[in-house]
N, C-alpha and C. Protein backbone atom coordinates (compact mmCIF):
# COMPACT_ATOMS: atom_id res chain seq x y z
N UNK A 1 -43.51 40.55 57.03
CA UNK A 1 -42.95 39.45 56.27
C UNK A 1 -41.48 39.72 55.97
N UNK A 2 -40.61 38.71 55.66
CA UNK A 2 -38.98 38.73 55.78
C UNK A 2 -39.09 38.59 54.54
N UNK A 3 -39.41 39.65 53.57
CA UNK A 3 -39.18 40.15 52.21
C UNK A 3 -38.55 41.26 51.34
N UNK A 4 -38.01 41.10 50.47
CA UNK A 4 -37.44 42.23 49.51
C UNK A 4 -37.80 42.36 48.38
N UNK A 5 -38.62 43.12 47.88
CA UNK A 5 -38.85 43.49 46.51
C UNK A 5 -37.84 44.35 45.80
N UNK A 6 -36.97 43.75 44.43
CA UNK A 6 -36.24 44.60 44.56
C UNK A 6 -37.09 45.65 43.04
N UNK A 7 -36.50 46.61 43.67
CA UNK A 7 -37.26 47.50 42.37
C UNK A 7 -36.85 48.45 41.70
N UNK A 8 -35.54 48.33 41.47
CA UNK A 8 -34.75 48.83 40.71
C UNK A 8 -35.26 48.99 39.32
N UNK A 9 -35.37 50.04 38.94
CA UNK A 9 -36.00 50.03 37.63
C UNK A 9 -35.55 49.23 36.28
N UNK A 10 -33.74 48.90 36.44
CA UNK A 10 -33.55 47.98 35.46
C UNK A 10 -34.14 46.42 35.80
N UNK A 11 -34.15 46.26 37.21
CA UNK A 11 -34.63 44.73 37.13
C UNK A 11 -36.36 45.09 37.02
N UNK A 12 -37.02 45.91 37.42
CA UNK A 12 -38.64 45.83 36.46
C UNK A 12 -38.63 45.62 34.59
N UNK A 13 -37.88 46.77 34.42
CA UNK A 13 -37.71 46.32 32.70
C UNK A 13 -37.47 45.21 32.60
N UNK A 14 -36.21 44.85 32.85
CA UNK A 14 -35.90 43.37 32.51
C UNK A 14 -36.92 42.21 32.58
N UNK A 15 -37.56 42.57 33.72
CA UNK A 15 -38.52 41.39 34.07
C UNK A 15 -40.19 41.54 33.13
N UNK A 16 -40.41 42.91 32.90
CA UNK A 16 -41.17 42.82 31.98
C UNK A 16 -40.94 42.20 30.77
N UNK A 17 -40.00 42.51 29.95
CA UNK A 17 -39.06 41.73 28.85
C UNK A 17 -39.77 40.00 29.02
N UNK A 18 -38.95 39.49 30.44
CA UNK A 18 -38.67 38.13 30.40
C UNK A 18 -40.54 37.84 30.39
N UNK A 19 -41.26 38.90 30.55
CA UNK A 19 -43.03 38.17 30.67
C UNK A 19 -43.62 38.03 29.60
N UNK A 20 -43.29 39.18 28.60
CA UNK A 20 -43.70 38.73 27.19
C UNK A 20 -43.36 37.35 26.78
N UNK A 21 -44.64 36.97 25.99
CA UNK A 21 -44.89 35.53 25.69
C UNK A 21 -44.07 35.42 24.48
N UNK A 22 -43.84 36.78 23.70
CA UNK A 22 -42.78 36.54 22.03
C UNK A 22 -41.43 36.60 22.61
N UNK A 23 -41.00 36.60 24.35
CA UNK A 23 -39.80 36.63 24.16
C UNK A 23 -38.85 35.53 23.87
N UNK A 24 -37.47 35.48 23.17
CA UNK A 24 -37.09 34.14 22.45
C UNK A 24 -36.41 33.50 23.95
N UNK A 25 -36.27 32.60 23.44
CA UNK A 25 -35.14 31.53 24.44
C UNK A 25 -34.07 32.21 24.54
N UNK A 26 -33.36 32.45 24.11
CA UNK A 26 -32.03 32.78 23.90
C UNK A 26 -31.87 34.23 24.77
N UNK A 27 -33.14 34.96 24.33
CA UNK A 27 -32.85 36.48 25.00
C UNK A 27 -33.34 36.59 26.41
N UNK A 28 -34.69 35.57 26.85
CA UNK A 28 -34.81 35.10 28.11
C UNK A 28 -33.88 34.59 29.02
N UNK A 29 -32.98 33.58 28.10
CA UNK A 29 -31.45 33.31 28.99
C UNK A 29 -30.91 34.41 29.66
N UNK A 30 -30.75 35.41 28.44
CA UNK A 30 -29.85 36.51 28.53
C UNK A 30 -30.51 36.84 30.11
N UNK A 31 -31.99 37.45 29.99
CA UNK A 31 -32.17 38.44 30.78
C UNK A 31 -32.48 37.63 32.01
N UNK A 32 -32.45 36.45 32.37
CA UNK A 32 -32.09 35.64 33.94
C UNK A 32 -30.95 35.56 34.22
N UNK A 33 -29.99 35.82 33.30
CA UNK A 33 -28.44 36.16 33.74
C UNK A 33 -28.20 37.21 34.46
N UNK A 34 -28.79 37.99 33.21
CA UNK A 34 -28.44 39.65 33.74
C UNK A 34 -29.48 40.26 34.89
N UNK A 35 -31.19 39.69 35.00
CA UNK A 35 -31.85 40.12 36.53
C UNK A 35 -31.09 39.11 37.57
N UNK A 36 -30.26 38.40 37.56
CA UNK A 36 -29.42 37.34 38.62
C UNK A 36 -28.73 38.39 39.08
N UNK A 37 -27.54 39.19 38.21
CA UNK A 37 -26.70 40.16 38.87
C UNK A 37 -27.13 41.02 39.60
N UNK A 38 -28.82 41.66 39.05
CA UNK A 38 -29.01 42.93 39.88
C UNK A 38 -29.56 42.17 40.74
N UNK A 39 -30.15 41.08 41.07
CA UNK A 39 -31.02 40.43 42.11
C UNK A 39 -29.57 40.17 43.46
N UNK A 40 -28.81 39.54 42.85
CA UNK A 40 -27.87 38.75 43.58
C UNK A 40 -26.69 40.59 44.16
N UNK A 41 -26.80 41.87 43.75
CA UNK A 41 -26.16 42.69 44.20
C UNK A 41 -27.05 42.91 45.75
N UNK A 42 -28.18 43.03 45.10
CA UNK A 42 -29.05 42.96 46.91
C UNK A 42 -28.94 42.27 47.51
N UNK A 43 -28.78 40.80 47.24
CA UNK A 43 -28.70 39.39 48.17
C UNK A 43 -27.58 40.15 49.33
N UNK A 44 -26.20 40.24 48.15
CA UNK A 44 -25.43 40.43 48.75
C UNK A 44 -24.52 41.41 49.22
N UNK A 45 -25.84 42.40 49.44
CA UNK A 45 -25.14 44.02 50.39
C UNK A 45 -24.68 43.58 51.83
N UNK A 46 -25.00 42.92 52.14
CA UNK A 46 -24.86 42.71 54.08
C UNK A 46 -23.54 42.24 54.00
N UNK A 47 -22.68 41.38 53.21
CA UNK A 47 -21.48 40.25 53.20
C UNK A 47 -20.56 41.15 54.33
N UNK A 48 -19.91 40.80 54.85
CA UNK A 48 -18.81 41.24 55.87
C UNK A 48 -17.78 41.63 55.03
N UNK A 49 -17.20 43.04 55.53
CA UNK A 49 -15.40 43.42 54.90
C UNK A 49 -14.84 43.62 56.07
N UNK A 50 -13.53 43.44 55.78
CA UNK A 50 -12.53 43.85 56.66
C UNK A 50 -11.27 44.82 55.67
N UNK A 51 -10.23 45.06 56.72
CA UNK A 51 -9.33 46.18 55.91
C UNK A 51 -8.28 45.03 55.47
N UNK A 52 -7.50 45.81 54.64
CA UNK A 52 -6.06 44.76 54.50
C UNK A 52 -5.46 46.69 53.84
N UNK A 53 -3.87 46.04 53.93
CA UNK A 53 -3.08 47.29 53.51
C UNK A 53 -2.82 46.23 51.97
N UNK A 54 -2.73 47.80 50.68
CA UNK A 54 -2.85 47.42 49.72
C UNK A 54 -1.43 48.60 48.93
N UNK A 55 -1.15 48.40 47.85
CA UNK A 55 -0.03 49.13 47.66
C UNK A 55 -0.67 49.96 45.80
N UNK A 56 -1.20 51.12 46.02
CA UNK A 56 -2.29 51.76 44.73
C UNK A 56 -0.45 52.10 44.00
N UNK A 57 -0.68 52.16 42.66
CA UNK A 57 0.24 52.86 41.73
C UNK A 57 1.41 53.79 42.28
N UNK A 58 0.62 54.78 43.51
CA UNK A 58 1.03 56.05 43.93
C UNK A 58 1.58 55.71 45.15
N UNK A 59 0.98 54.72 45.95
CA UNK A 59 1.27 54.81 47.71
C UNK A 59 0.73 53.82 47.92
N UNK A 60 0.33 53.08 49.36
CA UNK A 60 0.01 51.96 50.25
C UNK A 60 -0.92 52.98 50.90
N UNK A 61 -2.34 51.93 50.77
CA UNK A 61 -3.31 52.53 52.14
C UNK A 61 -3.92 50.97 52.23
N UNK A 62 -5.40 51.59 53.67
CA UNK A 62 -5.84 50.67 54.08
C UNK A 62 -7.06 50.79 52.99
N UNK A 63 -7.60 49.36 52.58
CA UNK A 63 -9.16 48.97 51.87
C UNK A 63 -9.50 48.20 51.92
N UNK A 64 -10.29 47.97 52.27
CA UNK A 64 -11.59 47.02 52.12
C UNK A 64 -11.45 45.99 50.87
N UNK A 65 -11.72 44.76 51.92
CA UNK A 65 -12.11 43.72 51.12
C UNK A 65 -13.24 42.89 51.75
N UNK A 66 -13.63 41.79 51.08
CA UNK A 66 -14.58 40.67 51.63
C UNK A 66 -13.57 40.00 52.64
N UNK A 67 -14.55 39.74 53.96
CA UNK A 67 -13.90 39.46 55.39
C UNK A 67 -14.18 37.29 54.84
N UNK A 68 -13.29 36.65 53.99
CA UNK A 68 -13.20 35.34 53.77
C UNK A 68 -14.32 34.98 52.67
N UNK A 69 -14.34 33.92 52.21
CA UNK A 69 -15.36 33.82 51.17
C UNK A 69 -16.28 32.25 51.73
N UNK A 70 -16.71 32.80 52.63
CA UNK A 70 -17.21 31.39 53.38
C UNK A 70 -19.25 31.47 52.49
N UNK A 71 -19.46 30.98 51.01
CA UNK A 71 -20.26 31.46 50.71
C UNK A 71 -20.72 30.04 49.23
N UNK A 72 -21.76 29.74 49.85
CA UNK A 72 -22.46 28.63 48.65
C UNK A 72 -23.85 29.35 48.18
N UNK A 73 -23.57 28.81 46.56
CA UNK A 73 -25.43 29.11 46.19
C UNK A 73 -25.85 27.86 45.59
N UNK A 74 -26.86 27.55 46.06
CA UNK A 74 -27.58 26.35 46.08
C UNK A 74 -28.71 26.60 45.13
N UNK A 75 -28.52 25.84 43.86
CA UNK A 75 -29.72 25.89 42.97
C UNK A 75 -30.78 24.75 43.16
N UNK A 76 -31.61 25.08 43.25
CA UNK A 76 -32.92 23.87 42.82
C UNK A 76 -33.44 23.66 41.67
N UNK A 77 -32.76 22.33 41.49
CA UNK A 77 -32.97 22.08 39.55
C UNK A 77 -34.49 21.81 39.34
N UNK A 78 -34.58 22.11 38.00
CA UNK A 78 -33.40 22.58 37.10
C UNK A 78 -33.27 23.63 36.82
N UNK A 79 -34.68 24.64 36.83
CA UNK A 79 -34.53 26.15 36.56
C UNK A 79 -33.78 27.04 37.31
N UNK A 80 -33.62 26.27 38.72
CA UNK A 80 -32.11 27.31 39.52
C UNK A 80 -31.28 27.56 38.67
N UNK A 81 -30.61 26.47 38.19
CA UNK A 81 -29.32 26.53 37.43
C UNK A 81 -29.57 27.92 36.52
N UNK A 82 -30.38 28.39 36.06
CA UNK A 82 -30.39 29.41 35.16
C UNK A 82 -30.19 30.54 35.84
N UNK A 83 -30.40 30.95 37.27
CA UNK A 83 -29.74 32.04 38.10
C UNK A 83 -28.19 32.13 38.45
N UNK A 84 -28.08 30.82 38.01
CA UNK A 84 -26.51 30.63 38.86
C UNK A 84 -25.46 31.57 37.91
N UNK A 85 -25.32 31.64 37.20
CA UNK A 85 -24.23 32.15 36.29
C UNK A 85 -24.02 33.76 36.68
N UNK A 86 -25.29 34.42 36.48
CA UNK A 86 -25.01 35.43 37.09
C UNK A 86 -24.72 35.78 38.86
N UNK A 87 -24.93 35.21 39.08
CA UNK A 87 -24.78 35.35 41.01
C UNK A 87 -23.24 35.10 41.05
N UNK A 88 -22.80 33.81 40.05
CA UNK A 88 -21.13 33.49 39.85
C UNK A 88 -20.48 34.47 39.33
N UNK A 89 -21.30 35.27 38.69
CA UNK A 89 -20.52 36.54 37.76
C UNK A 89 -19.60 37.75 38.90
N UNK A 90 -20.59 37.48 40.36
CA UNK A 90 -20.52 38.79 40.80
C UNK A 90 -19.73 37.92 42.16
N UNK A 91 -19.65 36.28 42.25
CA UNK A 91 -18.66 35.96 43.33
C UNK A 91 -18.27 34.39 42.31
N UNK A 92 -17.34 34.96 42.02
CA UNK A 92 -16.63 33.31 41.11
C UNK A 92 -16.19 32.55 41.79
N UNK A 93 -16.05 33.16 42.97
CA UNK A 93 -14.97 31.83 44.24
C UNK A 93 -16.26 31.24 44.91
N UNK A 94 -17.48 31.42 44.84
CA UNK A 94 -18.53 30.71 45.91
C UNK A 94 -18.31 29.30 45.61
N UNK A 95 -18.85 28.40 46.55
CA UNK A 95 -19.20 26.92 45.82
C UNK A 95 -20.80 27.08 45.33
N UNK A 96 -20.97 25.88 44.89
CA UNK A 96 -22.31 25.67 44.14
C UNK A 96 -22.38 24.29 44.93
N UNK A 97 -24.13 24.45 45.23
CA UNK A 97 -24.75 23.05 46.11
C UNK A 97 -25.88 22.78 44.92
N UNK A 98 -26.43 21.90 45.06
CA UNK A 98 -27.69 21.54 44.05
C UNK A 98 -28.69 20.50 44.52
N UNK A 99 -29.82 20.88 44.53
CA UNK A 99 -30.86 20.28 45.29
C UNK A 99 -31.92 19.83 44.12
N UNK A 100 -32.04 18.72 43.99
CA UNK A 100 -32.73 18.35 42.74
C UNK A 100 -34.47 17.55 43.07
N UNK A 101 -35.45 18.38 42.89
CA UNK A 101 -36.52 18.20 43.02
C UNK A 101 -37.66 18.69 42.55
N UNK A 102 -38.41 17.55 42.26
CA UNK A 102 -39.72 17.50 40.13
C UNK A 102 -41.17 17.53 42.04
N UNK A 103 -41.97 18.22 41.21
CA UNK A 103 -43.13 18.52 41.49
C UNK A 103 -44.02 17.45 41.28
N UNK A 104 -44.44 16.61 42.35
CA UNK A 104 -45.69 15.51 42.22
C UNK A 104 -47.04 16.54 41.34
N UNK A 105 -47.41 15.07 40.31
CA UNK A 105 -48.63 16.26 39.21
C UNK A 105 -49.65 16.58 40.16
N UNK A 106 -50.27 15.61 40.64
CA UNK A 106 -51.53 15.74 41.70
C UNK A 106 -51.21 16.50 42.91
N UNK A 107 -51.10 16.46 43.69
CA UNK A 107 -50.35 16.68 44.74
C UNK A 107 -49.27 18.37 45.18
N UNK A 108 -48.84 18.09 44.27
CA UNK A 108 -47.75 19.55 44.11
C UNK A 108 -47.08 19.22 44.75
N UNK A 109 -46.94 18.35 45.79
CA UNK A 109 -45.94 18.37 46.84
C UNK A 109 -44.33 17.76 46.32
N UNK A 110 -43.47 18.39 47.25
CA UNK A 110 -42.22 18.44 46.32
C UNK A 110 -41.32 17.11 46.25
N UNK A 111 -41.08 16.55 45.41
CA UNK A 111 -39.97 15.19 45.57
C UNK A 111 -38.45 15.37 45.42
N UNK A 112 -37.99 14.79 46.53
CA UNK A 112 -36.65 14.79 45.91
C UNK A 112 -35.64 13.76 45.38
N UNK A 113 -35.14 14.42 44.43
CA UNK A 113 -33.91 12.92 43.66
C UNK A 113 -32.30 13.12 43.78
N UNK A 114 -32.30 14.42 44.59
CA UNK A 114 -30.88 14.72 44.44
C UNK A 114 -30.51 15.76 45.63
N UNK A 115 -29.27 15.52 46.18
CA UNK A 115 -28.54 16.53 46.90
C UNK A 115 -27.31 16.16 47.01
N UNK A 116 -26.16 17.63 46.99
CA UNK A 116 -25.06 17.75 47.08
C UNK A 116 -24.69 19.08 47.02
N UNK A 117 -24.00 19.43 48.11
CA UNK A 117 -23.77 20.43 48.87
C UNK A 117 -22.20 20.08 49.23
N UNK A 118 -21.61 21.68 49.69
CA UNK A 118 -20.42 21.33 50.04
C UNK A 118 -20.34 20.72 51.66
N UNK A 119 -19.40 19.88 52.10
CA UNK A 119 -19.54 19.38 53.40
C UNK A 119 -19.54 20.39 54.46
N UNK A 120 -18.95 21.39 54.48
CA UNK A 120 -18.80 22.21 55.13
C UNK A 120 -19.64 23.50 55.19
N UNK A 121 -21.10 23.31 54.64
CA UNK A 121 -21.80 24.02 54.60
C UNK A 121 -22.47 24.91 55.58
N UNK A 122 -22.48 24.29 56.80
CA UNK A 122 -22.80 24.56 58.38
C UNK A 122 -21.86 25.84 58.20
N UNK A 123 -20.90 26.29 57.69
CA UNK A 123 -20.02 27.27 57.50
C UNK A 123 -19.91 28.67 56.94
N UNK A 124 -20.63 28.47 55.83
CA UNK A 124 -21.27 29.25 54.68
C UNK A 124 -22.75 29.96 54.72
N UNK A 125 -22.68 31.29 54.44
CA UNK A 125 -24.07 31.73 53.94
C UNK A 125 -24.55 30.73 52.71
N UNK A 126 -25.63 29.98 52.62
CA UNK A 126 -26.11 29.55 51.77
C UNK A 126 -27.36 30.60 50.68
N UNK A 127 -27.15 30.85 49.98
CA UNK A 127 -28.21 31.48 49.03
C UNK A 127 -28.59 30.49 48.12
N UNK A 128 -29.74 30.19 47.99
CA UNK A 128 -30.78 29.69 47.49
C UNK A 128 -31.29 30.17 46.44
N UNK A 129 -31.48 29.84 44.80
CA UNK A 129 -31.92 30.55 44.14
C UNK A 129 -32.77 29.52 42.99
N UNK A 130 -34.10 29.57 42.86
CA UNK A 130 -34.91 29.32 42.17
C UNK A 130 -35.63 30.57 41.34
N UNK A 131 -36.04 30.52 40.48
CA UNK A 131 -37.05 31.15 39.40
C UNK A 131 -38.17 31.94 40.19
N UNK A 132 -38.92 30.44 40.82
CA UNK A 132 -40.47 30.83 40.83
C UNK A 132 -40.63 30.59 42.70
N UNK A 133 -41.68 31.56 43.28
CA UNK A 133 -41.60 30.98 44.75
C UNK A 133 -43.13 31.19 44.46
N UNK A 134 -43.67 29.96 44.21
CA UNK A 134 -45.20 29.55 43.59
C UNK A 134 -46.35 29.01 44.83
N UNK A 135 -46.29 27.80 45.03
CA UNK A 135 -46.41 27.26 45.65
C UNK A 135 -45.47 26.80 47.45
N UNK A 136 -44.46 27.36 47.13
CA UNK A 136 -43.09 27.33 47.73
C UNK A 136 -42.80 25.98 48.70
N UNK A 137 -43.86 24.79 47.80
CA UNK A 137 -43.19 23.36 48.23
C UNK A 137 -41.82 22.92 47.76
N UNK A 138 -41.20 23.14 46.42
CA UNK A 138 -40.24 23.34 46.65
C UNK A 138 -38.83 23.96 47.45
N UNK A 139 -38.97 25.29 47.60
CA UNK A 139 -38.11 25.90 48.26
C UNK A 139 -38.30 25.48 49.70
N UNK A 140 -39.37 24.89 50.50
CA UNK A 140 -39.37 24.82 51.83
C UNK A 140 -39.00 23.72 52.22
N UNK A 141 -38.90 22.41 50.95
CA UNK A 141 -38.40 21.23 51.63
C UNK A 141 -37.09 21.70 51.08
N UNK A 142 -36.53 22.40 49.86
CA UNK A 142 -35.23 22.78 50.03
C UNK A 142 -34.69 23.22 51.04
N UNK A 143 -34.94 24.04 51.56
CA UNK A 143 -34.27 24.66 52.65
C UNK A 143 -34.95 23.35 53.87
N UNK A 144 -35.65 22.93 54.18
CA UNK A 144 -35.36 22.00 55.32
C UNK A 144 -34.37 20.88 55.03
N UNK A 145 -34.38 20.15 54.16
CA UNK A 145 -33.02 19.36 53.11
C UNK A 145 -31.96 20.39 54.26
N UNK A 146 -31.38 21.68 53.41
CA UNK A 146 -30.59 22.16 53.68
C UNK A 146 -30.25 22.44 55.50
N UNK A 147 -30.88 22.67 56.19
CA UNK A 147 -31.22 22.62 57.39
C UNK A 147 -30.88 21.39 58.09
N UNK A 148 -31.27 19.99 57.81
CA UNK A 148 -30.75 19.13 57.97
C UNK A 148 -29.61 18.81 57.69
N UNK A 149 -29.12 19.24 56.78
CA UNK A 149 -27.72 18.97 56.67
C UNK A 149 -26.22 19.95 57.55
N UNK A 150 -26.97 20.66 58.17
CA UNK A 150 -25.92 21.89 58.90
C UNK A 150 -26.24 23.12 58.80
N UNK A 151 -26.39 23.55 57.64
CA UNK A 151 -26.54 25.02 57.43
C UNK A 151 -27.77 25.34 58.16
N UNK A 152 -26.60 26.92 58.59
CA UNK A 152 -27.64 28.12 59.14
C UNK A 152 -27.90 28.95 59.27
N UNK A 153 -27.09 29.81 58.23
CA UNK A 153 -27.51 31.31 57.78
C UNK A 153 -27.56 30.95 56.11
N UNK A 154 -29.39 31.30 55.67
CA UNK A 154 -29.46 31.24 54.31
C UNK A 154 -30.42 32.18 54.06
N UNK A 155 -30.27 33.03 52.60
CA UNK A 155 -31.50 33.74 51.76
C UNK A 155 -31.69 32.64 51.35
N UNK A 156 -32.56 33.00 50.41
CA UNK A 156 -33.48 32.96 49.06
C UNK A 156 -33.58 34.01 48.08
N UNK A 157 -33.66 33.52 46.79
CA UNK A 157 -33.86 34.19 45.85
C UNK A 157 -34.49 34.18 44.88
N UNK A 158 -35.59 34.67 44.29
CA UNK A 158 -36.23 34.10 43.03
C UNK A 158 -36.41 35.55 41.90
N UNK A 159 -36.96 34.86 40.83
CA UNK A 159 -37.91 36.21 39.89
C UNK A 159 -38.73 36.75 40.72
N UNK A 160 -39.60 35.60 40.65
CA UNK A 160 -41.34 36.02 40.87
C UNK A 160 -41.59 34.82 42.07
N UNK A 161 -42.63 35.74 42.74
CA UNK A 161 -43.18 35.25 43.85
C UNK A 161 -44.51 35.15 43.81
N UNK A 162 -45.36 34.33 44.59
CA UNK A 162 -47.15 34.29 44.56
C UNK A 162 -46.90 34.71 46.12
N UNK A 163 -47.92 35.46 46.58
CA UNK A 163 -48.64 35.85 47.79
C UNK A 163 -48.79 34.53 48.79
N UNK A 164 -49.38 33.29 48.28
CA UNK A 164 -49.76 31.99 48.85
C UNK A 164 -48.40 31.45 49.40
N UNK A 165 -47.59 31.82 47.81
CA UNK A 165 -45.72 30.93 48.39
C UNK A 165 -45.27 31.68 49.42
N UNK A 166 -44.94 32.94 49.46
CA UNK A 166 -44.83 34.06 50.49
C UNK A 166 -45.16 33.60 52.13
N UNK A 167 -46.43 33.23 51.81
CA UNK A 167 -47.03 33.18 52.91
C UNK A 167 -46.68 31.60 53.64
N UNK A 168 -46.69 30.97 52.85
CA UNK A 168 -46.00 29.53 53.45
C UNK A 168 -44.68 29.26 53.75
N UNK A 169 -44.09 30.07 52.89
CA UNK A 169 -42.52 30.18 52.56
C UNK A 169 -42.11 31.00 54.18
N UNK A 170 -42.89 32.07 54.49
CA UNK A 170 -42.75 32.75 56.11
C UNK A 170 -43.13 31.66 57.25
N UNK A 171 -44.26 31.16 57.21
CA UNK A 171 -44.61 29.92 58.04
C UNK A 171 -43.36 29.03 58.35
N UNK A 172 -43.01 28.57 57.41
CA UNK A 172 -42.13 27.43 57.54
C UNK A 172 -40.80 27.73 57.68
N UNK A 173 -40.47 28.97 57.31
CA UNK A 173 -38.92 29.28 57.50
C UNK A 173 -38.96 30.98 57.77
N UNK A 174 -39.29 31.63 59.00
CA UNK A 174 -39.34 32.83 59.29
C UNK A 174 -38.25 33.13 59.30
N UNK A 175 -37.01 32.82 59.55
CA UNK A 175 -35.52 33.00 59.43
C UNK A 175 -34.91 33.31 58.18
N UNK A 176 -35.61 32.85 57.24
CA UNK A 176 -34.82 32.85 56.24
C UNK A 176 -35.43 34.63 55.22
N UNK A 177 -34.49 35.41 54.94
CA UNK A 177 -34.94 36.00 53.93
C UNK A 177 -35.35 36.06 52.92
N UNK A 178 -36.43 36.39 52.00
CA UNK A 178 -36.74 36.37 50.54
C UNK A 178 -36.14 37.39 49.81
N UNK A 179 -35.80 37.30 48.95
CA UNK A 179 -35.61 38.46 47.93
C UNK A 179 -36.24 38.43 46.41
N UNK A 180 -36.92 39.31 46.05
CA UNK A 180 -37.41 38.63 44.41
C UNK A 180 -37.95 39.94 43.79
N UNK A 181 -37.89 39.97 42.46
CA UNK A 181 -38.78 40.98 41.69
C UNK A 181 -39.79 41.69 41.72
N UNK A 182 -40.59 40.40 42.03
CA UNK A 182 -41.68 40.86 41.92
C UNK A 182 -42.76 39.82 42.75
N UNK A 183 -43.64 40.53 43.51
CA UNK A 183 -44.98 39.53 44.02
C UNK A 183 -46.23 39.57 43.23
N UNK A 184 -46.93 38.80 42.26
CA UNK A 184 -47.81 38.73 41.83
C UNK A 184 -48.93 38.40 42.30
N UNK A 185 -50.34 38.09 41.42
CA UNK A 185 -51.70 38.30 42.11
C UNK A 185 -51.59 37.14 42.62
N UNK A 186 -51.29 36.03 42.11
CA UNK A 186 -52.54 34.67 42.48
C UNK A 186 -51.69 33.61 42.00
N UNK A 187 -51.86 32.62 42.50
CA UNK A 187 -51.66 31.12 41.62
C UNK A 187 -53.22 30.50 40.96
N UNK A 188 -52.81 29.77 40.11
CA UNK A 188 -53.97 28.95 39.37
C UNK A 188 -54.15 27.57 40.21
N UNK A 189 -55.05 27.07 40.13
CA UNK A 189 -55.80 25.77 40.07
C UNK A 189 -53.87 24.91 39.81
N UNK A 190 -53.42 24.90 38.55
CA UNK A 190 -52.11 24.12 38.18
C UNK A 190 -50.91 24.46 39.58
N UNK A 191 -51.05 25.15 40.29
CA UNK A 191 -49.69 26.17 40.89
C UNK A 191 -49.11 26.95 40.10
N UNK A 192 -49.66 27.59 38.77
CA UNK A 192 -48.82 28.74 38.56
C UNK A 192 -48.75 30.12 38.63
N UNK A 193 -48.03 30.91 38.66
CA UNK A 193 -47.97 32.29 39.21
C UNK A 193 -48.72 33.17 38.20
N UNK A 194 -49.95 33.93 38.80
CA UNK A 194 -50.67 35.07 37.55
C UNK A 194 -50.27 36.22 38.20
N UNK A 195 -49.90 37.01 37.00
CA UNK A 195 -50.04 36.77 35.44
C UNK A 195 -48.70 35.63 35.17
N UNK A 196 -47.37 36.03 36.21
CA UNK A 196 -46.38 36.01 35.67
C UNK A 196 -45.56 35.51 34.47
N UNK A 197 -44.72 34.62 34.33
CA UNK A 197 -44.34 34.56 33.33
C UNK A 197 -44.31 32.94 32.31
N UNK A 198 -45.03 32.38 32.98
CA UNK A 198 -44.94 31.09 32.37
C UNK A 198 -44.05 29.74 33.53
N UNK A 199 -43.44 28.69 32.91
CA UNK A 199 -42.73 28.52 33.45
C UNK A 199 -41.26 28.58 32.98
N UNK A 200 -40.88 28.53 33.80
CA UNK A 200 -39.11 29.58 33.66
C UNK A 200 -38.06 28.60 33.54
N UNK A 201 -38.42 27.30 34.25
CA UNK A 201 -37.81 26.43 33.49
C UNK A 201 -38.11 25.59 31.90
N UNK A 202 -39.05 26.00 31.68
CA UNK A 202 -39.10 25.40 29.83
C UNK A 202 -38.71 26.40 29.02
N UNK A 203 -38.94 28.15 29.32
CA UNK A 203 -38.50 29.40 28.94
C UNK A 203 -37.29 29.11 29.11
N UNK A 204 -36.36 29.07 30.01
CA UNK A 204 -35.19 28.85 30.00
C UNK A 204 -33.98 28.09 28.98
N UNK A 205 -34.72 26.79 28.71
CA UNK A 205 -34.46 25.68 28.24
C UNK A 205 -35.20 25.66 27.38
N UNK A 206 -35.96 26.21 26.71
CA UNK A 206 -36.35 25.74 25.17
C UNK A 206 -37.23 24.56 25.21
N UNK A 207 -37.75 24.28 26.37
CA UNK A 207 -38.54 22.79 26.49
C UNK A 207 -39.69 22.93 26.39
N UNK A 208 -40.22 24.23 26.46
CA UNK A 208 -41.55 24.03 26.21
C UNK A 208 -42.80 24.03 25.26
């Protein structure tokens, strides 16, 4: 499977944190900010450098930089948006795309009400970042959305993953990489991830 668990021991703490049911809104924010950075440092080990001559305090040598910033992250609202800040923390020049799509109740299957992406996306690594890869009807008509529109080198990124999303999420898009915290046991009867953490967009947002 085209997966990454990352398991860095600060993003397990963290993510234990964000599973407790007493944890507040506010400090749950915090800690999808802060597992975004360590999540989004793995996304983005592969990025291309090149040299440039640079002039240190003492002397001029050659160093490394990022080879252009040809690079979008695409949230799927609304709980994407809560990854985004940190992934921006660690590249402030990316663009931001947004793919907006609510879960049919019966059905699960994913609807969409929104897209906007940069035009030039066919151009860009696209990273993808949602919460939950549950059911992974969302993320798979996301990324076909995205697919249709040009782009063609993209991750993914989430918290938490189900085994079932995994497994559909590979079916439908073997190209694409996963990256996430953690893979849990099972989904429920509803689509949600056990044990994990609830849902991450009302945790997020105070909505629930």
């Amino acid at each position: 499977m085209n997966i990454t668990v990352v398991e860095h021991p600060l993003v397990q703490h963290k993510l234990t944190l964000m599973r407790r049911k007493g944890t507040s809104t506010s400090h749950f924010r915090q800690l999808v900010n802060e597992i975004a950075m360590l999540l989004g440092y793995e996304v983005l080990a592969d990025l291309e450098l090149t040299i440039r001559e640079i002039e240190t305090p003492l002397e001029s040598m050659e160093a490394p930089v990022l080879a252009g910033k040809k690079l979008c992250f695409v949230s799927i609202l609304r709980a994407g948006n809560g990854l985004l800040d940190g992934f921006l923390a660690l590249m402030p020049s990316a663009r931001v795309g947004h793919v907006g799509l609510y879960r049919e109740p019966d059905t699960l299957a994913a609807v969409e009400y929104y897209y906007k992406v940069p035009p030039d996306i066919g151009e860009r690594l696209a990273v993808v970042v949602d919460p939950m890869l549950g059911t992974a009807n969302s993320a798979i008509a996301a990324l076909n959305r995205l697919k249709q529109g040009g782009a063609r080198k993209i991750k993914f990124a989430c918290l938490l993953a189900a085994p079932e999303g995994v497994d559909a999420f590979n079916k439908a898009h073997p190209d694409v990489p996963v990256y996430t915290a953690a893979v849990d046991r099972e989904l429920n009867h509803h689509g949600y991830i056990l044990p994990g953490l609830g849902d991450a967009g009302d945790r997020i947002y105070g909505t629930g």
